[in-house]
Protein backbone atom coordinates (compact mmCIF):
# COMPACT_ATOMS: atom_id res chain seq x y z
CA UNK A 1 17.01 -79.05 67.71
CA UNK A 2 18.69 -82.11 66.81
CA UNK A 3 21.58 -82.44 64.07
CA UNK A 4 19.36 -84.63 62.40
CA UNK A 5 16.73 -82.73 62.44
CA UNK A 6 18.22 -79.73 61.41
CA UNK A 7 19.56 -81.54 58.39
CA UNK A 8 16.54 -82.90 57.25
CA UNK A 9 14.95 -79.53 57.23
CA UNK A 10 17.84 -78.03 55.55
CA UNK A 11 17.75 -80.91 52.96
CA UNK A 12 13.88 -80.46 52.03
CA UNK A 13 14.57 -76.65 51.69
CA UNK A 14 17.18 -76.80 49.53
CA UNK A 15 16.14 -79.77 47.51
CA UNK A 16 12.43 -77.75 46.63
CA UNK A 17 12.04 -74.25 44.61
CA UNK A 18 9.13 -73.95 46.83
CA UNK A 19 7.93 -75.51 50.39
CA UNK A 20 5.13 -74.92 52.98
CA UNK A 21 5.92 -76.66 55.98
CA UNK A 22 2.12 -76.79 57.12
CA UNK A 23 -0.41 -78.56 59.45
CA UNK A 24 -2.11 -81.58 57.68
CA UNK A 25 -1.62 -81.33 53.99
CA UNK A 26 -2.76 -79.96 50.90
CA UNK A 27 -5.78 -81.97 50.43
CA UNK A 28 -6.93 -81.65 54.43
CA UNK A 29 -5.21 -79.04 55.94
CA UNK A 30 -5.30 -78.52 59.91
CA UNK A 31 -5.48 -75.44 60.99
CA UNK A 32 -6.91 -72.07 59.19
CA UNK A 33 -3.53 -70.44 59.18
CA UNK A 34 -2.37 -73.57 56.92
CA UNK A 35 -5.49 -73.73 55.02
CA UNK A 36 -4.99 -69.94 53.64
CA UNK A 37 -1.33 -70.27 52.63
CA UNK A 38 -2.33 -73.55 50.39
CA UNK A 39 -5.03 -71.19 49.00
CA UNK A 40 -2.47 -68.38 48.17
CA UNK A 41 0.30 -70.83 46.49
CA UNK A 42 -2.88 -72.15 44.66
CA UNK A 43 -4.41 -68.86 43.55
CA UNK A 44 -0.56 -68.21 42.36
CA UNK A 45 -0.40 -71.47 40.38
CA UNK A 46 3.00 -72.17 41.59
CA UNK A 47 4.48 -76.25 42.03
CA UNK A 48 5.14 -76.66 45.63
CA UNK A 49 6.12 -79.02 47.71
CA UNK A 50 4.74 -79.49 51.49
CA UNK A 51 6.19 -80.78 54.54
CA UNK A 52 3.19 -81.89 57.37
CA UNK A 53 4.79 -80.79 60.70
CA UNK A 54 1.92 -82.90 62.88
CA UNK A 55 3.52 -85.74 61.55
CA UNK A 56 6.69 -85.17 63.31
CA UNK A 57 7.49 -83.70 66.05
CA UNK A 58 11.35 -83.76 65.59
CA UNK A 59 10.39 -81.02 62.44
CA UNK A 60 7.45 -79.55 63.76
CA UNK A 61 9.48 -77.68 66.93
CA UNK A 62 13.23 -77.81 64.55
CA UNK A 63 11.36 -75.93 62.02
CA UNK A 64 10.71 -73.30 64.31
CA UNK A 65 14.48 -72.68 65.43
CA UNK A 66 15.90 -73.59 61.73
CA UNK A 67 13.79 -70.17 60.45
CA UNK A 68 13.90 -68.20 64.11
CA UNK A 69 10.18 -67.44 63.38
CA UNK A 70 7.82 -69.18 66.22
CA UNK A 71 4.69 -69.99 63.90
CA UNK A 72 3.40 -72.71 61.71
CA UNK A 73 3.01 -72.47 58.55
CA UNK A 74 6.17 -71.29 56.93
CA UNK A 75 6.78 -70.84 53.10
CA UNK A 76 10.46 -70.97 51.70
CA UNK A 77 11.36 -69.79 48.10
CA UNK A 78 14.55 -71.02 46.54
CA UNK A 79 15.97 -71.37 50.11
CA UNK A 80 14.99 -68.61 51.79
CA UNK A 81 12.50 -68.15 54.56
CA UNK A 82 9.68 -65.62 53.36
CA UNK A 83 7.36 -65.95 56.42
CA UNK A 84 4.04 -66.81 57.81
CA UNK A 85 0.76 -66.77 56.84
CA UNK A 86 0.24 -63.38 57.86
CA UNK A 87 2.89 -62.11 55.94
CA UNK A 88 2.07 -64.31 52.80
CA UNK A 89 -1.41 -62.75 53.29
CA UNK A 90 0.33 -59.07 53.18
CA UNK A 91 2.55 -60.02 50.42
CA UNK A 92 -0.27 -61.65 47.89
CA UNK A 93 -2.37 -59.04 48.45
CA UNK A 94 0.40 -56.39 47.50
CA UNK A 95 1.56 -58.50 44.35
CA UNK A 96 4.95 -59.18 45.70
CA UNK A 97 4.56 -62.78 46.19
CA UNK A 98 3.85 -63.50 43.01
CA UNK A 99 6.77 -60.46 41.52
CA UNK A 100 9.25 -63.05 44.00
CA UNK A 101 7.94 -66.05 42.52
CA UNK A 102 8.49 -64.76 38.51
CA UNK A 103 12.07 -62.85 40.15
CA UNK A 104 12.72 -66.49 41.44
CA UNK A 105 12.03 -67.98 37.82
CA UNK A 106 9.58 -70.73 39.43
CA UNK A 107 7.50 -72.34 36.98
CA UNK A 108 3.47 -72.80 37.29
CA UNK A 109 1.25 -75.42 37.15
């Protein structure tokens, strides 16, 4: 991964409370794997912010060595890498997304 690269992804994590790095966006997502995780950050009512990796290839492979995890999407909380959309999955089901969003003091829409 490039320097630049990595600093732009380290920038857009630590600049939002909350970001998906995803395939497509919100509004059209491309793939089903991105599709459920805007579902889940929607059924949890939190802001986030999104980062479409198809639009740049530069992120869309740095992403993958900034978090050591080899999948698309990835959700970040306040920084920190939480996972996929399999574990996202596991966690809303359980209730601890939404306990680390409140822990995290993230507001909701």
């Amino acid at each position: 991964m490039s320097d630049s690269a990595n600093a732009r992804i380290a920038q857009i994590v630590e600049s939002n409370d909350v970001v998906l790095f995803m395939k497509g966006s919100p509004d059209f997502p491309q793939c089903g794997f991105s599709s459920r995780a805007i579902a889940i950050l929607e059924r949890l009512g939190v802001e986030y912010a999104s980062v479409d990796v198809l639009q740049d290839m530069e992120i869309r492979q740095g992403i993958k060595n900034y978090s050591e995890w080899p999948t698309i999407p990835q959700l970040y909380v306040k920084g920190e890498f939480v996972g996929g959309s399999d574990i996202m999955t596991e966690m809303f089901q359980a209730g601890e997304l939404d306990q680390l969003i409140a822990d995290a003091g993230i507001a909701r829409a």
